[in-house]
PDB file of N, CA and C in Angstrom:
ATOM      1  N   UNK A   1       4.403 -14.098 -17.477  1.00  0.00           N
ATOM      2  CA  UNK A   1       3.063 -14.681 -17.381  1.00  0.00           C
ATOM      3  C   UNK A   1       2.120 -13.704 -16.679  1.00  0.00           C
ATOM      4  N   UNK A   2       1.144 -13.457 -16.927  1.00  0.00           N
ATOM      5  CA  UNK A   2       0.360 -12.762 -16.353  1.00  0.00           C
ATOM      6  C   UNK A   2      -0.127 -12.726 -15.124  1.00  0.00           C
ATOM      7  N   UNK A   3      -0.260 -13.973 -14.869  1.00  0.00           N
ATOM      8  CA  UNK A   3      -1.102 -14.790 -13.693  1.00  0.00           C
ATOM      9  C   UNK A   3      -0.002 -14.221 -12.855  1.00  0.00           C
ATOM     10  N   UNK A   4       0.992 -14.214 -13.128  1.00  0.00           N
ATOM     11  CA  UNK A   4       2.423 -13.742 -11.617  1.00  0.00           C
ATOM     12  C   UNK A   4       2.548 -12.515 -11.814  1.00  0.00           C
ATOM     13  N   UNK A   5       2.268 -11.537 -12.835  1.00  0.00           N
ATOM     14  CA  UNK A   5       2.264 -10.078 -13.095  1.00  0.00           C
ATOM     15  C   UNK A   5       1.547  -9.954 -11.463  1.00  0.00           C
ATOM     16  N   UNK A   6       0.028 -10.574 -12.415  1.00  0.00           N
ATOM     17  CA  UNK A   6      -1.110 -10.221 -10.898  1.00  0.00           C
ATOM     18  C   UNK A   6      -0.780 -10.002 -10.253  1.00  0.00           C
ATOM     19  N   UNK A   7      -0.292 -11.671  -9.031  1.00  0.00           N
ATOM     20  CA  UNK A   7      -0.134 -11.866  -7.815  1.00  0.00           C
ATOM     21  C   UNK A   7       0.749 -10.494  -7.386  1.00  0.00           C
ATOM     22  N   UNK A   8       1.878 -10.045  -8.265  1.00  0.00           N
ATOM     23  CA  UNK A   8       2.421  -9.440  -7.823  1.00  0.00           C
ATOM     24  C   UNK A   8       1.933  -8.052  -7.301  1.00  0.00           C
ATOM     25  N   UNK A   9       1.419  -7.537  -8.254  1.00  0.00           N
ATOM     26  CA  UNK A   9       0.477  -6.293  -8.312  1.00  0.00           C
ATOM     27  C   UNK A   9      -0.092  -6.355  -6.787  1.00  0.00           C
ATOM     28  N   UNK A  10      -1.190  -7.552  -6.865  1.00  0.00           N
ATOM     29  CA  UNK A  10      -2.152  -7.524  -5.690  1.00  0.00           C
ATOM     30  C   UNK A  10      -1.456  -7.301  -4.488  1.00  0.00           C
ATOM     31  N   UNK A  11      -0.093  -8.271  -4.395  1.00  0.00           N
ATOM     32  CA  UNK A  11       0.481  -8.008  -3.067  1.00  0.00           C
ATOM     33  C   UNK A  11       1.165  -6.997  -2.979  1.00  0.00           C
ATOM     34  N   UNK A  12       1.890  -5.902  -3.730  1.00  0.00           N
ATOM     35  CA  UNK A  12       1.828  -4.786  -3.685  1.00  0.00           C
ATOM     36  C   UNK A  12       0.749  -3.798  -3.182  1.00  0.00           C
ATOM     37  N   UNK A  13      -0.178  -4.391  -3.388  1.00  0.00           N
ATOM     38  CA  UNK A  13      -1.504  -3.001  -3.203  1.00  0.00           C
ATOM     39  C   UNK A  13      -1.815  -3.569  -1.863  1.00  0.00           C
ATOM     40  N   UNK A  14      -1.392  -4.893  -1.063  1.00  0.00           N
ATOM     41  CA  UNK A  14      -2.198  -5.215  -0.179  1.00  0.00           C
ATOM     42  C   UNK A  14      -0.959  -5.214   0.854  1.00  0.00           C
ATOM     43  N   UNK A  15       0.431  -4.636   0.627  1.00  0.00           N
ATOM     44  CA  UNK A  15       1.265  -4.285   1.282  1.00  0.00           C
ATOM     45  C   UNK A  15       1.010  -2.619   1.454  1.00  0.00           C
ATOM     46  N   UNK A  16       0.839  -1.995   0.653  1.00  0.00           N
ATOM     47  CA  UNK A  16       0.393  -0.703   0.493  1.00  0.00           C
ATOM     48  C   UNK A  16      -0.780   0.209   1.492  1.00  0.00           C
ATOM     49  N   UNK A  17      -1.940  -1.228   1.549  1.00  0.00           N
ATOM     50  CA  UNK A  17      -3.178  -0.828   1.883  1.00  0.00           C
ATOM     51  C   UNK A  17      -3.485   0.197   3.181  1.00  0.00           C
ATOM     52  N   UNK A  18      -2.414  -0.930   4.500  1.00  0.00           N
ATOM     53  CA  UNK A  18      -2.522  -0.279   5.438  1.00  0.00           C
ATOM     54  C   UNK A  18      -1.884   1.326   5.688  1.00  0.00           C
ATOM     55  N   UNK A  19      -1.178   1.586   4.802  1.00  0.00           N
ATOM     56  CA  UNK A  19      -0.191   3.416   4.732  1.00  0.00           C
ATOM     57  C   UNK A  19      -1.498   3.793   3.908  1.00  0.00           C
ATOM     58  N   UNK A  20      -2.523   3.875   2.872  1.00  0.00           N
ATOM     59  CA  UNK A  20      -3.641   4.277   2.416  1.00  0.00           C
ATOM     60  C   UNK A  20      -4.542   4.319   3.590  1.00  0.00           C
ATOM     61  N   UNK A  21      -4.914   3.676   3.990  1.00  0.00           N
ATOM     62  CA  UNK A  21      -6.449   3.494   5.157  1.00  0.00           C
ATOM     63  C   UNK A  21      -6.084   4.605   6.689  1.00  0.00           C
ATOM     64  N   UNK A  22      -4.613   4.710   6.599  1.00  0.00           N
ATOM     65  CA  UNK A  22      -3.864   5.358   7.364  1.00  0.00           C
ATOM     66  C   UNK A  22      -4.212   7.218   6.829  1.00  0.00           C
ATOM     67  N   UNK A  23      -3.387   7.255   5.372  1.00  0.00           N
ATOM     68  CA  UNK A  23      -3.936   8.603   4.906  1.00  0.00           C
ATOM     69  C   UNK A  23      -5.149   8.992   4.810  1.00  0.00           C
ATOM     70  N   UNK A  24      -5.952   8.169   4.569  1.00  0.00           N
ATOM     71  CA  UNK A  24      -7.119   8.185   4.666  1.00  0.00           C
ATOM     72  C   UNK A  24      -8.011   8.904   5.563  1.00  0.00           C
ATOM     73  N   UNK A  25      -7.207   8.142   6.812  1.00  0.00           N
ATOM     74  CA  UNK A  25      -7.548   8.570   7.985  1.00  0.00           C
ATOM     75  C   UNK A  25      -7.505  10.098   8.856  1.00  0.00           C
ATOM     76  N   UNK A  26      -6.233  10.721   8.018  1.00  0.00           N
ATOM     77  CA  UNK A  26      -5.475  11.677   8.184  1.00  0.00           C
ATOM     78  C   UNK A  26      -4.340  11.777   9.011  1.00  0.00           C
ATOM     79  N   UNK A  27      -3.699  10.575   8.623  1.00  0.00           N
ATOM     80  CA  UNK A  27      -2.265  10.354   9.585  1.00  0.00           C
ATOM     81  C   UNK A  27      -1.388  11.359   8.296  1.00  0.00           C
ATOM     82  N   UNK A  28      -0.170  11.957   8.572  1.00  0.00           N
ATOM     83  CA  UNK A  28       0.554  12.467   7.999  1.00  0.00           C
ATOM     84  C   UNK A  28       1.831  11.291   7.739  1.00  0.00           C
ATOM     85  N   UNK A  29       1.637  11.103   6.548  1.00  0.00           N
ATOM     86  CA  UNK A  29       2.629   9.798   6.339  1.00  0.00           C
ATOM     87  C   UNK A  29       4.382  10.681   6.280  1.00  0.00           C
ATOM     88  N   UNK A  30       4.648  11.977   5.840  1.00  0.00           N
ATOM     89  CA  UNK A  30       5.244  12.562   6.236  1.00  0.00           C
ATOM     90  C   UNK A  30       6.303  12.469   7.441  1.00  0.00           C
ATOM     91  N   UNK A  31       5.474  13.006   8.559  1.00  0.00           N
ATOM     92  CA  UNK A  31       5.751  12.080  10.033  1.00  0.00           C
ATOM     93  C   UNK A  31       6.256  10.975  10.390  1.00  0.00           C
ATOM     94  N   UNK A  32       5.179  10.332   9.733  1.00  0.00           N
ATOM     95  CA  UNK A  32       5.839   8.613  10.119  1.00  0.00           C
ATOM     96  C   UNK A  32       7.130   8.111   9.395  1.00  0.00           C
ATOM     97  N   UNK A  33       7.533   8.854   8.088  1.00  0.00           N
ATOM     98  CA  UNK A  33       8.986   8.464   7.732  1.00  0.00           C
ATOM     99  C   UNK A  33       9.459   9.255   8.052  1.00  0.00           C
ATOM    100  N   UNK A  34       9.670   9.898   9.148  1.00  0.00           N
ATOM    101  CA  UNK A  34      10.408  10.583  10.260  1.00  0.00           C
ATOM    102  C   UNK A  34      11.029  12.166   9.079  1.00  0.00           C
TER     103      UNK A  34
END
């Protein structure tokens, strides 16, 4: 169904968001997975 494709998607990207806003920032995500 699509409608649960979505949800899924979205909460992917909105699990994601904070490691983006992070690179963003110029954290070295590198680093942080040790």
């Amino acid at each position: 169904m699509v409608a649960e494709t979505t949800k899924r998607v979205v909460h992917q990207l909105r699990e994601l968001s904070p490691l983006w806003d992070m690179y963003k920032d110029g954290v070295d995500l590198e680093k942080l997975n040790g």
